[in-house]
PDB file of N, CA and C in Angstrom:
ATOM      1  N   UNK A   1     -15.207  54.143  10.148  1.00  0.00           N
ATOM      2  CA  UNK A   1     -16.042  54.130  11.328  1.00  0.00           C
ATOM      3  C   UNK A   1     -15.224  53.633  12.523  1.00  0.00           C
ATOM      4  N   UNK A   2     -15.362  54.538  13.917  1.00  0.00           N
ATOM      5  CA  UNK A   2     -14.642  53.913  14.836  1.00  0.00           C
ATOM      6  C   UNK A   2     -15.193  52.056  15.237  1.00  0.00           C
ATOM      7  N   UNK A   3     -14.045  51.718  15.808  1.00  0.00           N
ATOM      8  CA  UNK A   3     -14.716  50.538  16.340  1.00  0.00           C
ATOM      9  C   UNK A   3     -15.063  50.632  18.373  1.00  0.00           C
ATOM     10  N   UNK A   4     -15.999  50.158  18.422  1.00  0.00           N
ATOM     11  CA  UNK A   4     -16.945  50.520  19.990  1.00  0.00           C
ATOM     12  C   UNK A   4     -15.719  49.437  20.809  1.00  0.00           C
ATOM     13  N   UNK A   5     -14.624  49.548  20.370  1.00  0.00           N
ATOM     14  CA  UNK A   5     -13.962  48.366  21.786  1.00  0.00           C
ATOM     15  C   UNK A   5     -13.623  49.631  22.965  1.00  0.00           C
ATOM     16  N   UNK A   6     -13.387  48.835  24.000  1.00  0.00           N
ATOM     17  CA  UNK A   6     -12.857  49.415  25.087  1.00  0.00           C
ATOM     18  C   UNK A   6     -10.897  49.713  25.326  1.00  0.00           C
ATOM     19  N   UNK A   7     -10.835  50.768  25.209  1.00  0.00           N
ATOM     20  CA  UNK A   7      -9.684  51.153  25.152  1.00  0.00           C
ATOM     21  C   UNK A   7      -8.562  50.209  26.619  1.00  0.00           C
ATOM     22  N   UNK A   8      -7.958  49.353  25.804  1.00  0.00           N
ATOM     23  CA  UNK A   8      -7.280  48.646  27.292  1.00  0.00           C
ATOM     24  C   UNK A   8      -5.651  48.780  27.369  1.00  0.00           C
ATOM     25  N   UNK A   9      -5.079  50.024  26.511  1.00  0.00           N
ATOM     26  CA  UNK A   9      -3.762  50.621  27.435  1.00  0.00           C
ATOM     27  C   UNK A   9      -3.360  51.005  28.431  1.00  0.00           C
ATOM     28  N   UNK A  10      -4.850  51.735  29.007  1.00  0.00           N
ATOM     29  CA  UNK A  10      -4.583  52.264  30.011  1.00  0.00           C
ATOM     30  C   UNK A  10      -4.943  51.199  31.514  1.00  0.00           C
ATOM     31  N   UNK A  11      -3.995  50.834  32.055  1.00  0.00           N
ATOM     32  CA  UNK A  11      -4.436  49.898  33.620  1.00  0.00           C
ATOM     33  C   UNK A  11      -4.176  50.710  34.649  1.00  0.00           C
ATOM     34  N   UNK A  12      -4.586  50.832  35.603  1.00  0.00           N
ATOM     35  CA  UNK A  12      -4.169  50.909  36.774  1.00  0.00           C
ATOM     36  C   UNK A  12      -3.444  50.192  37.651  1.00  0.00           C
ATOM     37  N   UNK A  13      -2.314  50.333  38.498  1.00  0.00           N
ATOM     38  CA  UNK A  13      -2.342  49.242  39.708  1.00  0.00           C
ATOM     39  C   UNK A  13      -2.865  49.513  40.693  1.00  0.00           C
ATOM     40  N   UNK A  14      -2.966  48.577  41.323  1.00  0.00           N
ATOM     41  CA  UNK A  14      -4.022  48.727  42.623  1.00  0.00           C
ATOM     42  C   UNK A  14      -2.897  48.447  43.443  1.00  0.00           C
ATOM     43  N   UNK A  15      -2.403  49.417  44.528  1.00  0.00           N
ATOM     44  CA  UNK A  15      -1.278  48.687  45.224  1.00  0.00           C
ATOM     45  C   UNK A  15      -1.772  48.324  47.112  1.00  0.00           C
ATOM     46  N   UNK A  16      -1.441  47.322  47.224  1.00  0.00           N
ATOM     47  CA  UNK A  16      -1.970  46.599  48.743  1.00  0.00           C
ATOM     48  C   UNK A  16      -0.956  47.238  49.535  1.00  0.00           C
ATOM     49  N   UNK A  17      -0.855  48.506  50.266  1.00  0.00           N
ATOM     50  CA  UNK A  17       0.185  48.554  51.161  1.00  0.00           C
ATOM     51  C   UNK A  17      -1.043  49.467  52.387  1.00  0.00           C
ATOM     52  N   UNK A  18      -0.734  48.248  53.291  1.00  0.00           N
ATOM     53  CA  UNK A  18      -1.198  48.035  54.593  1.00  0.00           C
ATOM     54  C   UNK A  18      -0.215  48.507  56.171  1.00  0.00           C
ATOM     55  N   UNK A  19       0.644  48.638  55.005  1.00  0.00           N
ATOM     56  CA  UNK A  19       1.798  49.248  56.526  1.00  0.00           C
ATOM     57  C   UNK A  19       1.450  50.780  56.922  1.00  0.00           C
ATOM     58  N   UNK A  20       0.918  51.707  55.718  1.00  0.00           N
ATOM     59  CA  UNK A  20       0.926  52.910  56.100  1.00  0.00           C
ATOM     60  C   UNK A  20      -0.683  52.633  56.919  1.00  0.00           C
ATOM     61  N   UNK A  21      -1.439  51.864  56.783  1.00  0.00           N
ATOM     62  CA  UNK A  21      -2.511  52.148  57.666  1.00  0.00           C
ATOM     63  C   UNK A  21      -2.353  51.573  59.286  1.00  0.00           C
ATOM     64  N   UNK A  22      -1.534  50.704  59.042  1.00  0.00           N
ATOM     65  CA  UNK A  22      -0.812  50.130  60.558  1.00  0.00           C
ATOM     66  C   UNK A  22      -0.404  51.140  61.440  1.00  0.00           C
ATOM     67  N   UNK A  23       0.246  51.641  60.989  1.00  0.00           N
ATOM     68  CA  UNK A  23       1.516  53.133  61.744  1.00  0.00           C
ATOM     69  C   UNK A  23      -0.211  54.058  61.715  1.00  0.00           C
ATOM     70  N   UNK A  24      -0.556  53.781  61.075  1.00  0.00           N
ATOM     71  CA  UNK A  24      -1.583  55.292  61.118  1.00  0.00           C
ATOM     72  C   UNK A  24      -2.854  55.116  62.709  1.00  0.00           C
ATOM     73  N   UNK A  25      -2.971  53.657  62.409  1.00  0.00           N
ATOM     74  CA  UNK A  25      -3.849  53.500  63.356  1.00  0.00           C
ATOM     75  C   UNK A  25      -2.771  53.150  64.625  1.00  0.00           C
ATOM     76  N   UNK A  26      -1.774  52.978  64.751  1.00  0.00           N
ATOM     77  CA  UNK A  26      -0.809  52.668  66.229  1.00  0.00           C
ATOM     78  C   UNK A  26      -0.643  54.185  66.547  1.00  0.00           C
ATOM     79  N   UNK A  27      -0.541  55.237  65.508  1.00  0.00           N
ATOM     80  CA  UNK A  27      -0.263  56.951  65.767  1.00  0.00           C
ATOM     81  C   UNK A  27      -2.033  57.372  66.627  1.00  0.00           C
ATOM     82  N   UNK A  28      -3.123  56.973  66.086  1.00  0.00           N
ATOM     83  CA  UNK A  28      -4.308  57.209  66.457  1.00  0.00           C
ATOM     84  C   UNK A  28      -4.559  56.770  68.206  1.00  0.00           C
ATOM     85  N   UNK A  29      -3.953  55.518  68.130  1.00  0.00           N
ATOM     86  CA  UNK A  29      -4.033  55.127  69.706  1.00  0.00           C
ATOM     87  C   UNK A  29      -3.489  55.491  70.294  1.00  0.00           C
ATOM     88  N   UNK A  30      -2.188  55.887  70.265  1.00  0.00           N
ATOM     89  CA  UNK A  30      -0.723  56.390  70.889  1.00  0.00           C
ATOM     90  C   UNK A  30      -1.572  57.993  71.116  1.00  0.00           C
ATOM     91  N   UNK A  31      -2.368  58.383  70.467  1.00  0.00           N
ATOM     92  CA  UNK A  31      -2.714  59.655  70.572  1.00  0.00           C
ATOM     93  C   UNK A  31      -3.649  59.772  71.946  1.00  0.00           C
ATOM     94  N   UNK A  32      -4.568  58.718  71.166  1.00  0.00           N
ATOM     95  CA  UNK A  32      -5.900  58.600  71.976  1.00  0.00           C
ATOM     96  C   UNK A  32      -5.509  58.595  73.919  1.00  0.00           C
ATOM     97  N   UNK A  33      -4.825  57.588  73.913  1.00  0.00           N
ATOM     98  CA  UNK A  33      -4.105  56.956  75.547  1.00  0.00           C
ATOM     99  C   UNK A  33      -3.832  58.337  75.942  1.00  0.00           C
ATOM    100  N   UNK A  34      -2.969  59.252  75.619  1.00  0.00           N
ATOM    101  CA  UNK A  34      -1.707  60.386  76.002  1.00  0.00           C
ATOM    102  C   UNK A  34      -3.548  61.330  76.203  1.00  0.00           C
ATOM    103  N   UNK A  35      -4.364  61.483  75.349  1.00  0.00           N
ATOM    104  CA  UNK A  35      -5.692  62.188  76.142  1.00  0.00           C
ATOM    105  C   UNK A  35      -6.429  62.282  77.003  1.00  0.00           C
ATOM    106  N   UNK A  36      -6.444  60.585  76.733  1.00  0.00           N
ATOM    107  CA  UNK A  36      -7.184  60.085  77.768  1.00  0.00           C
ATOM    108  C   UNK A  36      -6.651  60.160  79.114  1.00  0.00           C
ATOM    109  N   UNK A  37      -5.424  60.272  79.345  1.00  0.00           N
ATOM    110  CA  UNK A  37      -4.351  59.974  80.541  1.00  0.00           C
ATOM    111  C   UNK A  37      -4.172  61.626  81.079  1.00  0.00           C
ATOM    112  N   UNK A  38      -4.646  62.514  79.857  1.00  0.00           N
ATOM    113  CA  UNK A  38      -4.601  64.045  80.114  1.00  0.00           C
ATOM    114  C   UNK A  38      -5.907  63.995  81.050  1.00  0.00           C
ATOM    115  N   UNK A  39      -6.509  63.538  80.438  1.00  0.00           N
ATOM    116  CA  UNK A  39      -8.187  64.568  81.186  1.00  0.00           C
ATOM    117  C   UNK A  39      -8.336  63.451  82.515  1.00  0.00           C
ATOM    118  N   UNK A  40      -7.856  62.468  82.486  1.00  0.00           N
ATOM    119  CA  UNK A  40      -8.090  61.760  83.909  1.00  0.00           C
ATOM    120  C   UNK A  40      -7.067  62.165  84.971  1.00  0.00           C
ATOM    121  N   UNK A  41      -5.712  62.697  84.709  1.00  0.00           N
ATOM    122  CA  UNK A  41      -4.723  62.922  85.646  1.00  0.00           C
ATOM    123  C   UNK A  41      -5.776  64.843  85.561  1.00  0.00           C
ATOM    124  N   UNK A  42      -6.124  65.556  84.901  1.00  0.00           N
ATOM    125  CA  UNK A  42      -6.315  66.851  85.624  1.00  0.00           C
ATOM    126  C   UNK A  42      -7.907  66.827  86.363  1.00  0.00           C
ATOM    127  N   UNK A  43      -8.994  65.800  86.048  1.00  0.00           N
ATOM    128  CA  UNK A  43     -10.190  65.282  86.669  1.00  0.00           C
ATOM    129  C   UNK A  43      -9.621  65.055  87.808  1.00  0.00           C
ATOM    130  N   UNK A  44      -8.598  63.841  88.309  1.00  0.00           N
ATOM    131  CA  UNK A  44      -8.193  63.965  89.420  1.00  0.00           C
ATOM    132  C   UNK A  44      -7.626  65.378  90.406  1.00  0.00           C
ATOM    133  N   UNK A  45      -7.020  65.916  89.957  1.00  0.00           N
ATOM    134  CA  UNK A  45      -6.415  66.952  90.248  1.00  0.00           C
ATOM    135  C   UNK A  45      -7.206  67.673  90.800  1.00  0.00           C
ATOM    136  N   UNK A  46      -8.208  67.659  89.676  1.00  0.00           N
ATOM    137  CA  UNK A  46      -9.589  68.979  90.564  1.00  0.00           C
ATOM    138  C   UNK A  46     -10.079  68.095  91.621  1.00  0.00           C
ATOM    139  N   UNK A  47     -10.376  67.081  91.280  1.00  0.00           N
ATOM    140  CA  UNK A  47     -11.184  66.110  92.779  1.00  0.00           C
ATOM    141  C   UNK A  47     -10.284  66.460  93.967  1.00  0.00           C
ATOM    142  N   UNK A  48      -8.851  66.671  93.737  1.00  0.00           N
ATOM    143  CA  UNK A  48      -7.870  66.466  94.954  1.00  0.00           C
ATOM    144  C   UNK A  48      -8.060  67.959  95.573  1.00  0.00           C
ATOM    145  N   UNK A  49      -7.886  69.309  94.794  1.00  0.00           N
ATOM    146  CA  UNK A  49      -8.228  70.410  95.101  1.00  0.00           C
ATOM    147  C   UNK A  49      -9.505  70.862  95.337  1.00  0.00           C
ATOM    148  N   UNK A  50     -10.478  70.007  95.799  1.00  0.00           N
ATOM    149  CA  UNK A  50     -11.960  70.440  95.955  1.00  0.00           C
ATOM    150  C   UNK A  50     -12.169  70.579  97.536  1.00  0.00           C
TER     151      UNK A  50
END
């Protein structure tokens, strides 16, 4: 008859790496600014050509 234990060869690691979400969110802002700096320099632009 089998026995009901829980098979514990198999582990996982859980790995803490926080650097790739660092760079990910400094790439997100770095993005965000360069848009934001788009649609306000051509908003101006049209205000100036009106």
């Amino acid at each position: 008859m089998a026995s009901p234990e829980l098979n514990t060869k198999t582990r996982t690691k859980v790995e803490d790496n926080h650097s790739s979400l660092t760079g990910t969110l400094a790439s997100v802002f770095i993005l965000g600014f360069i848009l934001i700096i788009t649609w306000v320099s051509v908003y101006f632009l049209y205000l100036d050509r009106l």
